[in-house]
PDB file of N, CA and C in Angstrom:
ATOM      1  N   UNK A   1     150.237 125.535 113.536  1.00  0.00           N
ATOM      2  CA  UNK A   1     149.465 124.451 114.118  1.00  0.00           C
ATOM      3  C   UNK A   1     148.076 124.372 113.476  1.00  0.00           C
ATOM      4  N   UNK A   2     147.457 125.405 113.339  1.00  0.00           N
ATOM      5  CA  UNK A   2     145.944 125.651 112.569  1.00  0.00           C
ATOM      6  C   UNK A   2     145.853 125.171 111.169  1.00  0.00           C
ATOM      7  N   UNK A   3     147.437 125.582 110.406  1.00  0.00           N
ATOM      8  CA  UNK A   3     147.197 125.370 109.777  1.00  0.00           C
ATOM      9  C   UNK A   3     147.154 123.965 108.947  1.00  0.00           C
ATOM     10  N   UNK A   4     148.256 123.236 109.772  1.00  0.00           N
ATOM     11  CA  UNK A   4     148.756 121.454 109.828  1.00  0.00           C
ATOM     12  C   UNK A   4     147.155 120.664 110.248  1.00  0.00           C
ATOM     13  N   UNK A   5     146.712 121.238 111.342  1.00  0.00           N
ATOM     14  CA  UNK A   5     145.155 120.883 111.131  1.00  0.00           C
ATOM     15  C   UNK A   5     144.210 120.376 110.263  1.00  0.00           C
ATOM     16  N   UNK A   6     144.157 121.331 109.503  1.00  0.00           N
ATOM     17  CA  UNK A   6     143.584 121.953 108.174  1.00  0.00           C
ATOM     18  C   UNK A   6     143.917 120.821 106.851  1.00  0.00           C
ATOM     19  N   UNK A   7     145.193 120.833 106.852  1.00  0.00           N
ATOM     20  CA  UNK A   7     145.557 120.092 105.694  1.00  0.00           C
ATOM     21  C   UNK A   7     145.472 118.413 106.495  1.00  0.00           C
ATOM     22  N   UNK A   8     145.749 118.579 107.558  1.00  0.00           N
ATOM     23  CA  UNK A   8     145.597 117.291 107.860  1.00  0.00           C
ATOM     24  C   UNK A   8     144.266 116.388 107.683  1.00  0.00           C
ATOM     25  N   UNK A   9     142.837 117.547 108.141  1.00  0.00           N
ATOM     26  CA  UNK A   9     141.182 117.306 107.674  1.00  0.00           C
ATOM     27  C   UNK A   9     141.445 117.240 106.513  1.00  0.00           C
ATOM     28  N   UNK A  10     141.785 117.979 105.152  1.00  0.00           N
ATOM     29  CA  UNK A  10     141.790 117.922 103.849  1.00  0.00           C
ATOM     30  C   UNK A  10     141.693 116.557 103.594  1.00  0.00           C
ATOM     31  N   UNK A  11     143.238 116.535 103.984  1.00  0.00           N
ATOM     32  CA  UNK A  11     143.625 114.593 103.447  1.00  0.00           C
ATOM     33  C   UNK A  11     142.873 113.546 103.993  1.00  0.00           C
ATOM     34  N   UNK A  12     142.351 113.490 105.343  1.00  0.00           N
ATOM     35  CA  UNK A  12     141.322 112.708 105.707  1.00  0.00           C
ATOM     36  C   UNK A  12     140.249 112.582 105.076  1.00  0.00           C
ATOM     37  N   UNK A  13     139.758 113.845 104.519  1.00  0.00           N
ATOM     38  CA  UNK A  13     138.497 113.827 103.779  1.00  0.00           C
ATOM     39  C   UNK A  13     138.801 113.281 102.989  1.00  0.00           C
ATOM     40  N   UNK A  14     139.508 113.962 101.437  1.00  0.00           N
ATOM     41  CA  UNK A  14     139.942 113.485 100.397  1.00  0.00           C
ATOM     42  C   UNK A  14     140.160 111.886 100.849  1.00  0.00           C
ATOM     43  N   UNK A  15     140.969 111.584 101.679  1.00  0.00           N
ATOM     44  CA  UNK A  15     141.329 109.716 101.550  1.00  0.00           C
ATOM     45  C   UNK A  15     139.938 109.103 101.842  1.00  0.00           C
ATOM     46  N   UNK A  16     139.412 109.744 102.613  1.00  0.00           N
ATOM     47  CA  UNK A  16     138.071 108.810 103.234  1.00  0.00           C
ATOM     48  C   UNK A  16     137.072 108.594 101.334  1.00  0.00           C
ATOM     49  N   UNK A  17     137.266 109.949 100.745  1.00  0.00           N
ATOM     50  CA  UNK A  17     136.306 109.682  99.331  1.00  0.00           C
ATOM     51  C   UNK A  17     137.024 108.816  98.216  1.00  0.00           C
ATOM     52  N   UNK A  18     138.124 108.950  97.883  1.00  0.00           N
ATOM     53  CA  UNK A  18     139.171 107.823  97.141  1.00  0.00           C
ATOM     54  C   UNK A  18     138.568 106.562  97.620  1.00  0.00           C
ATOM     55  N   UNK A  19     139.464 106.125  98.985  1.00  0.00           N
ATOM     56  CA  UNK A  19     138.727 105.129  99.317  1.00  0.00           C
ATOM     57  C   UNK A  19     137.458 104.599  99.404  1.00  0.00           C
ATOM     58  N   UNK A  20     136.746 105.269  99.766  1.00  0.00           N
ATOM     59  CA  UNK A  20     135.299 104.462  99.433  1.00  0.00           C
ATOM     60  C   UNK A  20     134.637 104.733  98.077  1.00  0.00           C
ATOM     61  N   UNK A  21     135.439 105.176  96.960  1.00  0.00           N
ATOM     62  CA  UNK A  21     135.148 105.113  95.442  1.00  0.00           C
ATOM     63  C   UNK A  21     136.059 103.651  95.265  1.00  0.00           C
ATOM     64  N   UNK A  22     137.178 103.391  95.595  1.00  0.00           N
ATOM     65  CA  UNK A  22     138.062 102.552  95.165  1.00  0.00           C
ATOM     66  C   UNK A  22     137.702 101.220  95.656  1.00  0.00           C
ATOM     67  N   UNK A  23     137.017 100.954  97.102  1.00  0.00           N
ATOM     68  CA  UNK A  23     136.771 100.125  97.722  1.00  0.00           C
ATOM     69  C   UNK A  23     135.218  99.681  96.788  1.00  0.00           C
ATOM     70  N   UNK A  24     134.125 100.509  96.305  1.00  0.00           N
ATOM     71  CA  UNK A  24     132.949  99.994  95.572  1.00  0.00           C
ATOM     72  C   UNK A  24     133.203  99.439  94.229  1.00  0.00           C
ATOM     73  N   UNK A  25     134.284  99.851  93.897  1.00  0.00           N
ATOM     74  CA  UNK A  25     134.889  99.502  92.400  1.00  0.00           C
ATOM     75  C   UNK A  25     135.329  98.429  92.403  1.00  0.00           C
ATOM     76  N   UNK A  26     136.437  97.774  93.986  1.00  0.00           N
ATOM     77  CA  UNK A  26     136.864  96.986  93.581  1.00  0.00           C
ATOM     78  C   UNK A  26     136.165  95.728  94.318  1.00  0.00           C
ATOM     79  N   UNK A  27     135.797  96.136  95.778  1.00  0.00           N
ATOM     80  CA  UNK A  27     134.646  94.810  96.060  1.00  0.00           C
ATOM     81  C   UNK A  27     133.311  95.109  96.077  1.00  0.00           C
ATOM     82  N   UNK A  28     133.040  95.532  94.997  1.00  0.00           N
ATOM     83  CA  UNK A  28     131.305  95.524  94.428  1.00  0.00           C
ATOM     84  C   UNK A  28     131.187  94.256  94.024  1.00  0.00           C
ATOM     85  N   UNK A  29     130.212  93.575  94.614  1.00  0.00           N
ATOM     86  CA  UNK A  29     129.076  92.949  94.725  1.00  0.00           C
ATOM     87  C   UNK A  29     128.492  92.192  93.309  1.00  0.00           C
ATOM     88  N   UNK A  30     128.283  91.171  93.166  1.00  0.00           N
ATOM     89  CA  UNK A  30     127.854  90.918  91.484  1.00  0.00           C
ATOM     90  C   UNK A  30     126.208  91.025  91.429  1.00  0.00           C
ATOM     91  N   UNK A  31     125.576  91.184  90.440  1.00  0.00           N
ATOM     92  CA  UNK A  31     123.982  91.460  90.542  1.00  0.00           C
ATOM     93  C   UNK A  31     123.677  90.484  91.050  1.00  0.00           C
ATOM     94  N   UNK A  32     122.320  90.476  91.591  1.00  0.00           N
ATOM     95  CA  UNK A  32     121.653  89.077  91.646  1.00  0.00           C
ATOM     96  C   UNK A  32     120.477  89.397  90.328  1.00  0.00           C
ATOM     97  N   UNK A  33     120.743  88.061  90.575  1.00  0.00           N
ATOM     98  CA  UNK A  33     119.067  87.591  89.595  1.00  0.00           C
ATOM     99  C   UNK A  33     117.613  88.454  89.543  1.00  0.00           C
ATOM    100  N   UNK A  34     116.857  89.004  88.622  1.00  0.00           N
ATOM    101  CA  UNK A  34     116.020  90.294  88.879  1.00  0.00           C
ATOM    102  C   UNK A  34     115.035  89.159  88.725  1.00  0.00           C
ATOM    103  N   UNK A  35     113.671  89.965  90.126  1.00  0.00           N
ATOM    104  CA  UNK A  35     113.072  88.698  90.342  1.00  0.00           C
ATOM    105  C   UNK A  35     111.812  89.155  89.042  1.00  0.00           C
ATOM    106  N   UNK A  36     111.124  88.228  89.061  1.00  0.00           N
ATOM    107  CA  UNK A  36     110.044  88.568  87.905  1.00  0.00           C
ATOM    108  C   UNK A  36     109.599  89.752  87.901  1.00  0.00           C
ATOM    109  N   UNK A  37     108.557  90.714  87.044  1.00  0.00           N
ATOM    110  CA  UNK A  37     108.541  91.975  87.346  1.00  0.00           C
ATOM    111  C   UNK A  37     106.915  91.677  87.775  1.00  0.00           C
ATOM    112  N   UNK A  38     106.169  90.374  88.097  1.00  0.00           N
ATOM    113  CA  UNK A  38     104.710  90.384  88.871  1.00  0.00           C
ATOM    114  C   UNK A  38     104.568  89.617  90.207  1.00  0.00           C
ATOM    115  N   UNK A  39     106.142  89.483  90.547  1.00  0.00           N
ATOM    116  CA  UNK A  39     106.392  89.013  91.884  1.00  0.00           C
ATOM    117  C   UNK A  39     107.333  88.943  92.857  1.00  0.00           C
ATOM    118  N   UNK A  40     107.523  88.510  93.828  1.00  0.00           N
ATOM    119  CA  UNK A  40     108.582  88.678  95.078  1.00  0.00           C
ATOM    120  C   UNK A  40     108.455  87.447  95.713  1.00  0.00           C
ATOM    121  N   UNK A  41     110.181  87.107  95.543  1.00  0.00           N
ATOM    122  CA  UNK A  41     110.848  85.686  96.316  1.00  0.00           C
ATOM    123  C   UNK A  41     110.771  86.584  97.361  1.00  0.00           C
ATOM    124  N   UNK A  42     110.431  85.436  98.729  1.00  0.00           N
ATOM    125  CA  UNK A  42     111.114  85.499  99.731  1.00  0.00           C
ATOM    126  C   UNK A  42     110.787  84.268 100.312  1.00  0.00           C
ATOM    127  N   UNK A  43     111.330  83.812 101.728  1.00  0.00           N
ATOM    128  CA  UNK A  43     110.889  82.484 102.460  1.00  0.00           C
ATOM    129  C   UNK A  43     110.477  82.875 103.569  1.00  0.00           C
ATOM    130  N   UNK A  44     110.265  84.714 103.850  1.00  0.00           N
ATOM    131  CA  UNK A  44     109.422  85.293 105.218  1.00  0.00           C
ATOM    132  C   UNK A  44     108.782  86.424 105.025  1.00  0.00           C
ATOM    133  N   UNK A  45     107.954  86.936 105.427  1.00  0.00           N
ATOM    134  CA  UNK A  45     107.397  87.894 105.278  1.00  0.00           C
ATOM    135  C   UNK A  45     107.149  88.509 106.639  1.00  0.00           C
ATOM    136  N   UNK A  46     107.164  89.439 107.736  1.00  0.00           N
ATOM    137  CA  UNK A  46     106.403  89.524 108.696  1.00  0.00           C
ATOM    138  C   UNK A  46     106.515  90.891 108.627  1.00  0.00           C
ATOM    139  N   UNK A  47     104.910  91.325 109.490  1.00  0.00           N
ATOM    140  CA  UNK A  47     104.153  92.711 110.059  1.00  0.00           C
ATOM    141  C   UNK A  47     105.195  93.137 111.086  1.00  0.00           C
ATOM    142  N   UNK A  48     105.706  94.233 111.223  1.00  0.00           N
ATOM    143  CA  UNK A  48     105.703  94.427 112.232  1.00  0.00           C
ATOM    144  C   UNK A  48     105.394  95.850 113.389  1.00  0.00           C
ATOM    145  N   UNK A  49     105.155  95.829 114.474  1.00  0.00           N
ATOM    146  CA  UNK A  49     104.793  96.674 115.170  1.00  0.00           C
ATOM    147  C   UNK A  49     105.440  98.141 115.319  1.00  0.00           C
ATOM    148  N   UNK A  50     104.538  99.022 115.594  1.00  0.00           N
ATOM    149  CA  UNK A  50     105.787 100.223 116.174  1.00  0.00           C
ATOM    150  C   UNK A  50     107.062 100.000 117.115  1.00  0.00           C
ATOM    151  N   UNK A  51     106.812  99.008 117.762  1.00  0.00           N
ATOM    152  CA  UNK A  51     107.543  98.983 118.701  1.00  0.00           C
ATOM    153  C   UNK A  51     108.594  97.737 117.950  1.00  0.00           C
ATOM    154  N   UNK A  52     108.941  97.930 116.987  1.00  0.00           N
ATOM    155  CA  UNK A  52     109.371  96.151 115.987  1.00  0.00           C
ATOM    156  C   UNK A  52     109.006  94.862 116.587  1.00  0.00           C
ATOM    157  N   UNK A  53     108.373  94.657 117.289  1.00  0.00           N
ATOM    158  CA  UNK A  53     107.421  93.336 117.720  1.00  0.00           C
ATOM    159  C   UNK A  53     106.658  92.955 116.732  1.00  0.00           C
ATOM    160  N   UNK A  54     106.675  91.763 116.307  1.00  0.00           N
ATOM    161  CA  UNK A  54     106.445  90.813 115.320  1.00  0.00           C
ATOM    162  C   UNK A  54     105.243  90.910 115.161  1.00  0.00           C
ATOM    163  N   UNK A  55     104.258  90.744 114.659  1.00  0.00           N
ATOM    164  CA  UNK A  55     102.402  90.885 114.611  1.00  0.00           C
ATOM    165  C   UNK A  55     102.131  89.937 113.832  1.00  0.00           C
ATOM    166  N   UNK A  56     102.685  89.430 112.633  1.00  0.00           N
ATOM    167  CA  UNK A  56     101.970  88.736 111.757  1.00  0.00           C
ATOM    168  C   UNK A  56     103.385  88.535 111.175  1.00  0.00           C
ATOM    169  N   UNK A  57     103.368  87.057 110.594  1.00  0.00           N
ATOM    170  CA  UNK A  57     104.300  86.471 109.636  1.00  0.00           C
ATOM    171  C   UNK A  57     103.590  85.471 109.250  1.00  0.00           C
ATOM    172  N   UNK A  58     104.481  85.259 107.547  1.00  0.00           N
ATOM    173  CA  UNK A  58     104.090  84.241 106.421  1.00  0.00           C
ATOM    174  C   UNK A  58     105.405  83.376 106.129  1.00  0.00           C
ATOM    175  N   UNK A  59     105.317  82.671 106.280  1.00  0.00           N
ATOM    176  CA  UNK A  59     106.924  81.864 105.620  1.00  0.00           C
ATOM    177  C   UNK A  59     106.998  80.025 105.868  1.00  0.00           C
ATOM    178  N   UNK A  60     108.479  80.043 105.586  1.00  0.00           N
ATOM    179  CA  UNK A  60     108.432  78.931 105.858  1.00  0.00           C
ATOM    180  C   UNK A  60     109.216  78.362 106.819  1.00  0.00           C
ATOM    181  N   UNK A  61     109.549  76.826 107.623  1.00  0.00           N
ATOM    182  CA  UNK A  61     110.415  76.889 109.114  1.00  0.00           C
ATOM    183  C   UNK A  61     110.964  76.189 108.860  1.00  0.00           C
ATOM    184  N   UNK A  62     112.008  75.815 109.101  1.00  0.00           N
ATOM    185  CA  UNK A  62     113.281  75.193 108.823  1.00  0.00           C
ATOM    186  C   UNK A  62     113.070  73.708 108.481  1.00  0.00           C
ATOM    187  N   UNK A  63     111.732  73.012 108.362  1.00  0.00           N
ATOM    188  CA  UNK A  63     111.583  71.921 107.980  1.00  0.00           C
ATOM    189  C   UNK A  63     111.098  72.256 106.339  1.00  0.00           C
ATOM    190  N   UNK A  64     110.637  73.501 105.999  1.00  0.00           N
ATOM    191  CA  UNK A  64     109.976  73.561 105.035  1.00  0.00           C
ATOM    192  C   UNK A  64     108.695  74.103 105.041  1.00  0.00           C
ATOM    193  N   UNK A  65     107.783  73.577 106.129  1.00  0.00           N
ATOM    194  CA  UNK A  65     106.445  73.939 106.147  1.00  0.00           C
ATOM    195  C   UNK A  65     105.740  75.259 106.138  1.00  0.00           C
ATOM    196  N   UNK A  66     105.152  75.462 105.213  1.00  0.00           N
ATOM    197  CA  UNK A  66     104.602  76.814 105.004  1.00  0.00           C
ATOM    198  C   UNK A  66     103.558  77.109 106.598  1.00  0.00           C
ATOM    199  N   UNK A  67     103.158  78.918 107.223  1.00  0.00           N
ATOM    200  CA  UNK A  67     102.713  78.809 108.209  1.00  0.00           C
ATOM    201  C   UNK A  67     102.314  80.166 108.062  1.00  0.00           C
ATOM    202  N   UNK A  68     101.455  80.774 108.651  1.00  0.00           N
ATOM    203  CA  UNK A  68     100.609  82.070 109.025  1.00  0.00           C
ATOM    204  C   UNK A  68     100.175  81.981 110.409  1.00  0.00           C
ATOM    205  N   UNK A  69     101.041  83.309 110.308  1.00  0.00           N
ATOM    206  CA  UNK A  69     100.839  83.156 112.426  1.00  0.00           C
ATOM    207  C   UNK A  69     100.749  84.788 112.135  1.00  0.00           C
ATOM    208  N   UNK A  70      99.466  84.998 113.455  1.00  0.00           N
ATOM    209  CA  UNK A  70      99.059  86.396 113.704  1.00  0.00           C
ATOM    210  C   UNK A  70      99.284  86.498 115.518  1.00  0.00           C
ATOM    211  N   UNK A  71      99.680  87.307 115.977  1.00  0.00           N
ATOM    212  CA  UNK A  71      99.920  87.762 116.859  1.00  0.00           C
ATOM    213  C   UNK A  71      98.891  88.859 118.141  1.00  0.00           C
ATOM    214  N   UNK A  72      98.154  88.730 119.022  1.00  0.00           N
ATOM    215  CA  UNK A  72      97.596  89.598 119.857  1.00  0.00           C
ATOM    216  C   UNK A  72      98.270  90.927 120.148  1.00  0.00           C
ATOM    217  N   UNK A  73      98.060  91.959 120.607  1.00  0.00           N
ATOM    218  CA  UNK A  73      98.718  93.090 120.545  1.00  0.00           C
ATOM    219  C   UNK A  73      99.871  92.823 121.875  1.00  0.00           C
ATOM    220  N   UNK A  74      99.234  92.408 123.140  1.00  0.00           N
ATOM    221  CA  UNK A  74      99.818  91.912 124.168  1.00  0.00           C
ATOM    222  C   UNK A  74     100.758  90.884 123.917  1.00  0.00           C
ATOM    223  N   UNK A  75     100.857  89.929 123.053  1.00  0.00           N
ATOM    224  CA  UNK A  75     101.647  88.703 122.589  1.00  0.00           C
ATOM    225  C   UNK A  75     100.925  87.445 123.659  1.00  0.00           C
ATOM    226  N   UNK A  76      99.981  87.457 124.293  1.00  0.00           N
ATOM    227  CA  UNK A  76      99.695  86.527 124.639  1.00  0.00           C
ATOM    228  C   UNK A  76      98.766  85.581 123.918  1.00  0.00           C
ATOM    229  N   UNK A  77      98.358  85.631 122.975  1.00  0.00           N
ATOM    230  CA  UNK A  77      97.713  85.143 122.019  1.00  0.00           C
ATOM    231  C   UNK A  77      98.405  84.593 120.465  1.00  0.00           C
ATOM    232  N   UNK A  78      98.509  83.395 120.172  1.00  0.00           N
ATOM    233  CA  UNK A  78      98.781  83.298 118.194  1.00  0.00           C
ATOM    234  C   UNK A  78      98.334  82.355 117.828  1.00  0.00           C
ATOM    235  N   UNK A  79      97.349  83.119 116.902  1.00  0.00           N
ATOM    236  CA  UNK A  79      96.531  82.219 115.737  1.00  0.00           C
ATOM    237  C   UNK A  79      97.448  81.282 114.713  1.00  0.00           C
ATOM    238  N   UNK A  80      97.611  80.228 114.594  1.00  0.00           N
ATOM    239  CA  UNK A  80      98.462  79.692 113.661  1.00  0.00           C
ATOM    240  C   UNK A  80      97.589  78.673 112.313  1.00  0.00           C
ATOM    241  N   UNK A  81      97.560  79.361 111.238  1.00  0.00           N
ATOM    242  CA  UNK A  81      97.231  78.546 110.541  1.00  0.00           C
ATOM    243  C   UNK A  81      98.444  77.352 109.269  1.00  0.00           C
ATOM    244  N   UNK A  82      98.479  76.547 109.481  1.00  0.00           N
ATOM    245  CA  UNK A  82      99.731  76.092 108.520  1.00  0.00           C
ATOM    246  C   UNK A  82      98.835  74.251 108.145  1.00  0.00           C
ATOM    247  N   UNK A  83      98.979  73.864 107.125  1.00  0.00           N
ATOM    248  CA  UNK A  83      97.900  73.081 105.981  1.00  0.00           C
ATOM    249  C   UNK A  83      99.105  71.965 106.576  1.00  0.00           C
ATOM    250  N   UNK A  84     100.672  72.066 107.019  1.00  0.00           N
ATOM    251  CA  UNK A  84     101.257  70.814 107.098  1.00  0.00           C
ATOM    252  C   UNK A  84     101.241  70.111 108.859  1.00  0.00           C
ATOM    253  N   UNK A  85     100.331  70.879 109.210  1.00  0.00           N
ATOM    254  CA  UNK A  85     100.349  70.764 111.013  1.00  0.00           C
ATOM    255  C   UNK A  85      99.048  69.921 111.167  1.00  0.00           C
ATOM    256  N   UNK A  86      99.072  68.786 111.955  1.00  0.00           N
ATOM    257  CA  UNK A  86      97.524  67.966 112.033  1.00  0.00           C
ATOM    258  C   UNK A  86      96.625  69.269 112.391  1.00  0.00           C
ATOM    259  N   UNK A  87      96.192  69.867 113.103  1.00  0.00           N
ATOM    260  CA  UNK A  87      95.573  71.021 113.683  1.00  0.00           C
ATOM    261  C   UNK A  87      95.909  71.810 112.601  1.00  0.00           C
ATOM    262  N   UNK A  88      95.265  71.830 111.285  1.00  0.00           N
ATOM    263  CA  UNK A  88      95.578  73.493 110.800  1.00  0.00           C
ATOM    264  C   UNK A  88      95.131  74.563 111.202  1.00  0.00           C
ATOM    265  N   UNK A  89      94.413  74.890 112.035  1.00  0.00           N
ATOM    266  CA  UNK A  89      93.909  76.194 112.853  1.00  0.00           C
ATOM    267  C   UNK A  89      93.862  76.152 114.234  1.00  0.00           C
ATOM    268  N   UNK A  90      95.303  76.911 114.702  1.00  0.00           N
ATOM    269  CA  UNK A  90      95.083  76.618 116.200  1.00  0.00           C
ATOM    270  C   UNK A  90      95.309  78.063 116.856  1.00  0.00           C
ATOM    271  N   UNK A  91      94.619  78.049 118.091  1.00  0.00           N
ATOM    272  CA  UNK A  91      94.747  79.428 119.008  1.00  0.00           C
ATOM    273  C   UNK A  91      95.594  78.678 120.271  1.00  0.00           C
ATOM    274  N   UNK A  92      96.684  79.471 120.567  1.00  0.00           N
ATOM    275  CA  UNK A  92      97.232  79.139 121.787  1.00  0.00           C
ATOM    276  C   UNK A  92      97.717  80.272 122.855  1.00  0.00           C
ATOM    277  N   UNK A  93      97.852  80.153 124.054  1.00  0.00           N
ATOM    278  CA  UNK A  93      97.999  80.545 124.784  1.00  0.00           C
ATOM    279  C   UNK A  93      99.898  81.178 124.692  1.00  0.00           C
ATOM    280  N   UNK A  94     100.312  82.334 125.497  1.00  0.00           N
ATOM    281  CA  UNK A  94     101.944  82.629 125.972  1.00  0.00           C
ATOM    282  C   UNK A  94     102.236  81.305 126.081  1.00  0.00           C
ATOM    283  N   UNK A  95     101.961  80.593 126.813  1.00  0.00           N
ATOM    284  CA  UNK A  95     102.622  79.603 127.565  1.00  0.00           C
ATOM    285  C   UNK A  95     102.668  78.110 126.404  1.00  0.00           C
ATOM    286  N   UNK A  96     101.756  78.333 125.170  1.00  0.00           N
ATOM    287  CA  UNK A  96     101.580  77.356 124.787  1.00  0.00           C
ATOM    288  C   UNK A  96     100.449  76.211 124.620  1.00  0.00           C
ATOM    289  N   UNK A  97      99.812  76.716 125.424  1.00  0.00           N
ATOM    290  CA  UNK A  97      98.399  75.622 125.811  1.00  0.00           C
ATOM    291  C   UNK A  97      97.447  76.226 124.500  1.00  0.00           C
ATOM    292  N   UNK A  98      96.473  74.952 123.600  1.00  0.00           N
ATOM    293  CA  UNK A  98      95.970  75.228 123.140  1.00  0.00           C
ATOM    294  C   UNK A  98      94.818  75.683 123.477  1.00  0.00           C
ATOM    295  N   UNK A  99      94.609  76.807 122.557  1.00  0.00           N
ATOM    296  CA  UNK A  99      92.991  77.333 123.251  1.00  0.00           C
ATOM    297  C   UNK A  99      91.491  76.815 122.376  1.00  0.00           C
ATOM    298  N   UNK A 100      92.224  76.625 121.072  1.00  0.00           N
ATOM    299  CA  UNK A 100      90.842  76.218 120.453  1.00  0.00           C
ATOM    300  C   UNK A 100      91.797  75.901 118.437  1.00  0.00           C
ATOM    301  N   UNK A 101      91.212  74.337 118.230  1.00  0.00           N
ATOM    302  CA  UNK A 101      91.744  74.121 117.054  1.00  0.00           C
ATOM    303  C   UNK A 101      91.033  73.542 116.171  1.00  0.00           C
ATOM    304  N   UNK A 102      91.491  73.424 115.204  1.00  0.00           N
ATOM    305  CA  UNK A 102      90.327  72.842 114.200  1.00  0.00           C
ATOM    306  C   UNK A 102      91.337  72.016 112.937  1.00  0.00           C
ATOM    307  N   UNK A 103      90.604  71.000 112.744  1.00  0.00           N
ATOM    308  CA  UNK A 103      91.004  70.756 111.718  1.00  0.00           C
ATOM    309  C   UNK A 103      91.662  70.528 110.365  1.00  0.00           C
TER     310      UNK A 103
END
């Protein structure tokens, strides 16, 4: 019985390493495109907290519009600056209410 065990772990092992040599060989992945070597694509960027709570992001929103939003530690606070929003500098409240904007 100990010993049917034994050979039985063997072959599990052994199959588990075959297979996942055979499986990278055969659905590996094709390169992507290497991005320039003085920069980085992306369409988001964000900070985030110890706790993974969001703090700060750069990107863009599903219309396109580029945006910089910073975050209060509490989350009741975000600064939003974005050049395609009438208000490019706005402070708002959790709830939404603006607190103070500019231009």
């Amino acid at each position: 019985m100990q010993k049917q065990m034994l050979v039985l772990c063997a072959a599990a092992f052994l199959g588990g390493i075959v297979g996942g040599i055979l499986g990278t060989q055969i659905f590996a992945s094709t390169s992507v495109e290497a991005q320039k070597p003085n920069g980085v694509n992306a369409e988001e960027f964000l900070l985030l907290d110890a706790r993974g709570n969001a703090r700060a992001g750069l990107g863009l929103d599903a219309n396109g519009e580029v945006g910089l939003v910073l975050r209060s530690k509490d989350g009741g606070r975000t600064l939003t600056l974005s050049p395609d929003e009438p208000s490019v500098i706005k402070l708002v409240d959790r709830g939404g209410r603006m607190l103070w904007g500019a231009p």
